[in-house]
C-alpha atoms as a PDB file:
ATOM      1  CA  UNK A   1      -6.037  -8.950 -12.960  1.00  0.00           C
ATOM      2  CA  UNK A   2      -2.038  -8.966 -12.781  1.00  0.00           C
ATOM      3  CA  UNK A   3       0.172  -6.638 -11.834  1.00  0.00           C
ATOM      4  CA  UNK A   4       3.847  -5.910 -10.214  1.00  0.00           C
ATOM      5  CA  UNK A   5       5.169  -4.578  -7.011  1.00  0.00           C
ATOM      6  CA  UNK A   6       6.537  -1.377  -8.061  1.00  0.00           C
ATOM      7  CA  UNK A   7       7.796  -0.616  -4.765  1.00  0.00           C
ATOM      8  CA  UNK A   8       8.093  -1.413  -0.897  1.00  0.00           C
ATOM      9  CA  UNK A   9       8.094   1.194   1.774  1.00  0.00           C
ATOM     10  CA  UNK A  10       8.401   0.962   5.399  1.00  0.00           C
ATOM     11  CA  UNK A  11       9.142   3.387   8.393  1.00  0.00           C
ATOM     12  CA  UNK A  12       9.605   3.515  12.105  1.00  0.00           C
ATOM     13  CA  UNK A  13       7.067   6.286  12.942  1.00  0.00           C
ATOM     14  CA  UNK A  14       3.891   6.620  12.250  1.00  0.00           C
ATOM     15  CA  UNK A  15       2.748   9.458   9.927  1.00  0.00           C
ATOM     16  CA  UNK A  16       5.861  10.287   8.251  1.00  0.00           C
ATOM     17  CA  UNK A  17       6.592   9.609   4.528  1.00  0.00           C
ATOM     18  CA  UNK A  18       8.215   5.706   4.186  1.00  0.00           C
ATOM     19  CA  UNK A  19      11.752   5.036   2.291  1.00  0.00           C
ATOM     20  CA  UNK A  20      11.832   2.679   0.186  1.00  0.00           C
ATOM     21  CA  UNK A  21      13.414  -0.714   0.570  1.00  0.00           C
ATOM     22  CA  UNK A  22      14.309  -3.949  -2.055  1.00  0.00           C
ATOM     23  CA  UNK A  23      12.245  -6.573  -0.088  1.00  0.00           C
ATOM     24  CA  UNK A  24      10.372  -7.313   3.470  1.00  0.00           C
ATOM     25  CA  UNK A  25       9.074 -10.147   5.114  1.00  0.00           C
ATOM     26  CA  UNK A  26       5.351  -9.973   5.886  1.00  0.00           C
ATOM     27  CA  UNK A  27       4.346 -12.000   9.089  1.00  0.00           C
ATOM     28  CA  UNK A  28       1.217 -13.757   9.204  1.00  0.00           C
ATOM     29  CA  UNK A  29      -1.183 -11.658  10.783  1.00  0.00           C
ATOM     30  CA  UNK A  30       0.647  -8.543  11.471  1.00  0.00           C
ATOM     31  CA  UNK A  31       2.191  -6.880   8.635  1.00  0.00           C
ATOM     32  CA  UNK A  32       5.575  -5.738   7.286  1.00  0.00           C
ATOM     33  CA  UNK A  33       8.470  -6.667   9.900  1.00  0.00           C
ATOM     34  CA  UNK A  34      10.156  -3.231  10.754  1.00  0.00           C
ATOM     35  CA  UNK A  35       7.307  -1.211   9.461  1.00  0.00           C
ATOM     36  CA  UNK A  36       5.390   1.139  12.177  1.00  0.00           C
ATOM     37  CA  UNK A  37       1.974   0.192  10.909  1.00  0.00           C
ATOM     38  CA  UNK A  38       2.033  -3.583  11.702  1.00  0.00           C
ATOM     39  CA  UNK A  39       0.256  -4.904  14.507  1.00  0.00           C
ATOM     40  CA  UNK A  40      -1.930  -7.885  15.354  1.00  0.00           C
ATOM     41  CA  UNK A  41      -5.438  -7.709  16.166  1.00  0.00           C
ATOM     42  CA  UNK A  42      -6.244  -4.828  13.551  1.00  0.00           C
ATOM     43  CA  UNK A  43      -7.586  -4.807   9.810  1.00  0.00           C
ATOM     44  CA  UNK A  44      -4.909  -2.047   8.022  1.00  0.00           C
ATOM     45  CA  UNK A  45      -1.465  -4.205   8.665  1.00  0.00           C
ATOM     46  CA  UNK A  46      -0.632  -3.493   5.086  1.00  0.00           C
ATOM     47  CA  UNK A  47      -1.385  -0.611   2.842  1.00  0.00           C
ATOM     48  CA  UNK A  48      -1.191  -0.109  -0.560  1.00  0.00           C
ATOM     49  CA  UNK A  49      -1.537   2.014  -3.395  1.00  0.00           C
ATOM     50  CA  UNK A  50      -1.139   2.040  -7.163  1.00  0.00           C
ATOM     51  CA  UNK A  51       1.496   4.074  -8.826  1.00  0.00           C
ATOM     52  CA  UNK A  52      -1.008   5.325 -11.435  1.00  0.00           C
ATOM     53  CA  UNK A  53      -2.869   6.842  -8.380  1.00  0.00           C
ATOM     54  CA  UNK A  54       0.907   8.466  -7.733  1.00  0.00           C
ATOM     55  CA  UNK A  55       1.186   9.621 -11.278  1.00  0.00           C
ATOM     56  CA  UNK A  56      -1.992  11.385 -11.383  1.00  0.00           C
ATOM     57  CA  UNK A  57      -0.485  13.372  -8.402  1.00  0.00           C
ATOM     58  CA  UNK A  58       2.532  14.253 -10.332  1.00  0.00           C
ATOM     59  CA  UNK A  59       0.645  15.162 -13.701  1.00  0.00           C
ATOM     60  CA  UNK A  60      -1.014  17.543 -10.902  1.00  0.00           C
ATOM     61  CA  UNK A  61       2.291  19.444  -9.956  1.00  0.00           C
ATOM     62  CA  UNK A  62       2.979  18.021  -6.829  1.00  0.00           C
ATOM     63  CA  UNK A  63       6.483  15.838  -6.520  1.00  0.00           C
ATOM     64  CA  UNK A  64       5.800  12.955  -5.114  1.00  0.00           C
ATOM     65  CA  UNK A  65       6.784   9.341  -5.417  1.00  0.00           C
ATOM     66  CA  UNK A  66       6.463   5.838  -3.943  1.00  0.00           C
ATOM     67  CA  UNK A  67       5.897   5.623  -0.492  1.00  0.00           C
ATOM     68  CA  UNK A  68       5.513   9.517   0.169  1.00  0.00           C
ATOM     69  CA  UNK A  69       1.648   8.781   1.078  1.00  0.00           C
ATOM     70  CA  UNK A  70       2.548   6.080   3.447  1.00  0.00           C
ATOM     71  CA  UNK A  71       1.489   3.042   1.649  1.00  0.00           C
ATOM     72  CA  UNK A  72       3.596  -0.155   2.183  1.00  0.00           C
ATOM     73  CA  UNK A  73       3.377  -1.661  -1.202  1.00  0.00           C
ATOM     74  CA  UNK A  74       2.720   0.278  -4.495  1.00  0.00           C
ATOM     75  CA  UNK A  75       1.403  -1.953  -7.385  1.00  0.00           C
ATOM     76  CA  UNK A  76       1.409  -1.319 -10.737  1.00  0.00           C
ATOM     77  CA  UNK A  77      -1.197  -2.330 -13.315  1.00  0.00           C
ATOM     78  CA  UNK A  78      -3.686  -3.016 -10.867  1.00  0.00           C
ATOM     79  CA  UNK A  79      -6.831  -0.284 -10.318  1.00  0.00           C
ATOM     80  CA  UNK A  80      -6.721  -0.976  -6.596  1.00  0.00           C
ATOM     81  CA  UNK A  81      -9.353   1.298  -5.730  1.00  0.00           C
ATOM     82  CA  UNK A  82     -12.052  -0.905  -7.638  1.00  0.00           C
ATOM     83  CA  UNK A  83     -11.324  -3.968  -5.745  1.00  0.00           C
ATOM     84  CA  UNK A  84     -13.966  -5.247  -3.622  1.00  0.00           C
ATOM     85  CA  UNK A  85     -13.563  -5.950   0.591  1.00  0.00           C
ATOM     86  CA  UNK A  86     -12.448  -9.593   1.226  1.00  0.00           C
ATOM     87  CA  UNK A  87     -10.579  -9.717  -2.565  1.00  0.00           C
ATOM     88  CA  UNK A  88      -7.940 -11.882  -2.113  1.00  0.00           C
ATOM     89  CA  UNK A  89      -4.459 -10.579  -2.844  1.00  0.00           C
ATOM     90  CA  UNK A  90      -1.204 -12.775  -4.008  1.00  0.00           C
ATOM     91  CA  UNK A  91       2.377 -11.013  -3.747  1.00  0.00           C
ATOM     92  CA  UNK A  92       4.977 -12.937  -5.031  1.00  0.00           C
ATOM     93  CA  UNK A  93       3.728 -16.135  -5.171  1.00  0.00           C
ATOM     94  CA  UNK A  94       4.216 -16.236  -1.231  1.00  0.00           C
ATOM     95  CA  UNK A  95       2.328 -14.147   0.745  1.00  0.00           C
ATOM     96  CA  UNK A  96      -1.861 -13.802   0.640  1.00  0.00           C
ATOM     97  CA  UNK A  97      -3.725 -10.624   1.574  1.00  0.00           C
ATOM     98  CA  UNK A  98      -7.164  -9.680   2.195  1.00  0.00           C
ATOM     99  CA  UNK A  99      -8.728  -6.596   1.738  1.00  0.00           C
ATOM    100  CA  UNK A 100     -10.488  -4.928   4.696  1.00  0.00           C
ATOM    101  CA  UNK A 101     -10.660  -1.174   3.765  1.00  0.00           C
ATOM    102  CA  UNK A 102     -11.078   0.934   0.993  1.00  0.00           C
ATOM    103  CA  UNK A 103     -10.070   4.316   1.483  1.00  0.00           C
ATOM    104  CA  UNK A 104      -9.763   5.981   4.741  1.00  0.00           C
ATOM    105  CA  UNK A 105     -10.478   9.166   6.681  1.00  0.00           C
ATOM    106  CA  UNK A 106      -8.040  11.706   6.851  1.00  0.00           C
ATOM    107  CA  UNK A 107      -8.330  13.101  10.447  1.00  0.00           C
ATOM    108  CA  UNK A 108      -5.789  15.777   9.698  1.00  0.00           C
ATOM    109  CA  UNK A 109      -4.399  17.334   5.936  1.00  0.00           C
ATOM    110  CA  UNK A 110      -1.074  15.653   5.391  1.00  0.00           C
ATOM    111  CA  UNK A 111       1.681  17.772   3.401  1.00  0.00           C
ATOM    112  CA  UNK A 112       0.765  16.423   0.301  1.00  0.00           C
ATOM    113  CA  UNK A 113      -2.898  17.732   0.896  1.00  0.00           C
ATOM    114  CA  UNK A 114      -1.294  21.065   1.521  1.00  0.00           C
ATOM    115  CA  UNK A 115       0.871  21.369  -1.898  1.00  0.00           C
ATOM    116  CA  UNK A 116      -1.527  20.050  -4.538  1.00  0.00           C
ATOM    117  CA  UNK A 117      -5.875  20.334  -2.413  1.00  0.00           C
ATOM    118  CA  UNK A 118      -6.031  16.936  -2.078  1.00  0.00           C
ATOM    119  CA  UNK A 119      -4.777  13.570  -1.599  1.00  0.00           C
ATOM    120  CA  UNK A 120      -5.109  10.104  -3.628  1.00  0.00           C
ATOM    121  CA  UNK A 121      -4.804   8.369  -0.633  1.00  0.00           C
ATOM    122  CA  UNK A 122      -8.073   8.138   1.253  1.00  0.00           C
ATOM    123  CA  UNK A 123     -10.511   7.903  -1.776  1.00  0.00           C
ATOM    124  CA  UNK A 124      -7.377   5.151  -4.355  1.00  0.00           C
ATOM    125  CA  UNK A 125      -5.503   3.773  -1.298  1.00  0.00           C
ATOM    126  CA  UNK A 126      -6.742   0.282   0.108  1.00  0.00           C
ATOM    127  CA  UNK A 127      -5.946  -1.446   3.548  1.00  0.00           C
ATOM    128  CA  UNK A 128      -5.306  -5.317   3.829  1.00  0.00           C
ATOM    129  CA  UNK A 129      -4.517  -7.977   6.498  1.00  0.00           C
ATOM    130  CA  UNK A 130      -2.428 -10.686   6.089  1.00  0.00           C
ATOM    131  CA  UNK A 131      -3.627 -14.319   5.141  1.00  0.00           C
ATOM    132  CA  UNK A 132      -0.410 -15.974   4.309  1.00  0.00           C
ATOM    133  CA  UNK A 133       3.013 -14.453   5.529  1.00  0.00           C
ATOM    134  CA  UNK A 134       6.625 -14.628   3.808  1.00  0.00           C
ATOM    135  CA  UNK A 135       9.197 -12.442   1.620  1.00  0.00           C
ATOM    136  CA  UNK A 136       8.742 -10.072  -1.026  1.00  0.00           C
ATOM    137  CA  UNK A 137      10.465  -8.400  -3.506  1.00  0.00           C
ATOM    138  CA  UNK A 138      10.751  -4.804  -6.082  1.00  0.00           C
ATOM    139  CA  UNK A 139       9.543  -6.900  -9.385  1.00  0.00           C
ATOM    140  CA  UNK A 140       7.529  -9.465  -7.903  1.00  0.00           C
ATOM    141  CA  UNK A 141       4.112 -10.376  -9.149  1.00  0.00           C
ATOM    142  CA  UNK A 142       0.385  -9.239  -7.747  1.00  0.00           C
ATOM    143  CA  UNK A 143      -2.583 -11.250  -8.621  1.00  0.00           C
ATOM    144  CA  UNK A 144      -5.753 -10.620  -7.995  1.00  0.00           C
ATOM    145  CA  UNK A 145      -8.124 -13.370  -7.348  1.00  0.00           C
ATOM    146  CA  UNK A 146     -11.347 -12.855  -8.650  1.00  0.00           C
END
């Protein structure tokens, strides 16, 4: 399965909508440098979500766009949500990720929830730590190893 990053997002707070930016650097182990949701020691240092998944939320009525459900990366041409736990992930040729969640639990409705009854995130969006650290890009290539 191949796909492309679509887009990068990363923000100070957590629980806020995340701008977009042209390219990180993902440290072994942690996450996205700059990005409130890194941190050693836990399984979700990188989020991501598919910009079909995004899509489907506009075809709904609701404007939305990359990183306005918090995920770090959004791929495109990849059905995410049908990957399996401990799939390897390659971004860019550089940096390895393993998935460790699909889904999540949404303790409280988020915004989006609010404007369109639900939310692609916690049943599309998938959680991953990282294997192999480095720089990515807009553009850059995801793989999928099967």
């Amino acid at each position: 399965m191949n796909g492309k990053v679509a887009a990068i997002n990363i923000s100070k707070h957590k629980g806020v909508r995340k701008e977009t930016v042209e390219e990180v650097f993902i440290k072994e182990a942690f996450g996205i440098e700059g990005d409130a949701h890194a941190s050693s020691g836990w399984h979700r240092q990188v989020s991501l979500l598919a910009m079909e998944s995004i899509i489907k939320m506009k075809e709904s009525g609701v404007d939305v766009g990359p990183g306005d459900f918090a995920e770090n990366i959004t791929t495109e041409g990849i059905d995410l949500k049908k990957l399996s736990l401990s799939t390897r992930i390659d971004v860019g040729g550089s940096v390895e990720l393993e998935v460790t969640q699909i889904g999540k639990t949404c303790h409280s409705r988020c915004a989006i929830y609010y404007q369109a009854g639900c939310c692609v995130m916690p049943e599309e969006g998938i959680f991953a730590k990282v294997i192999k650290g480095g720089k990515i890009r807009i553009g850059d290539s995801v793989l999928i190893d099967d």
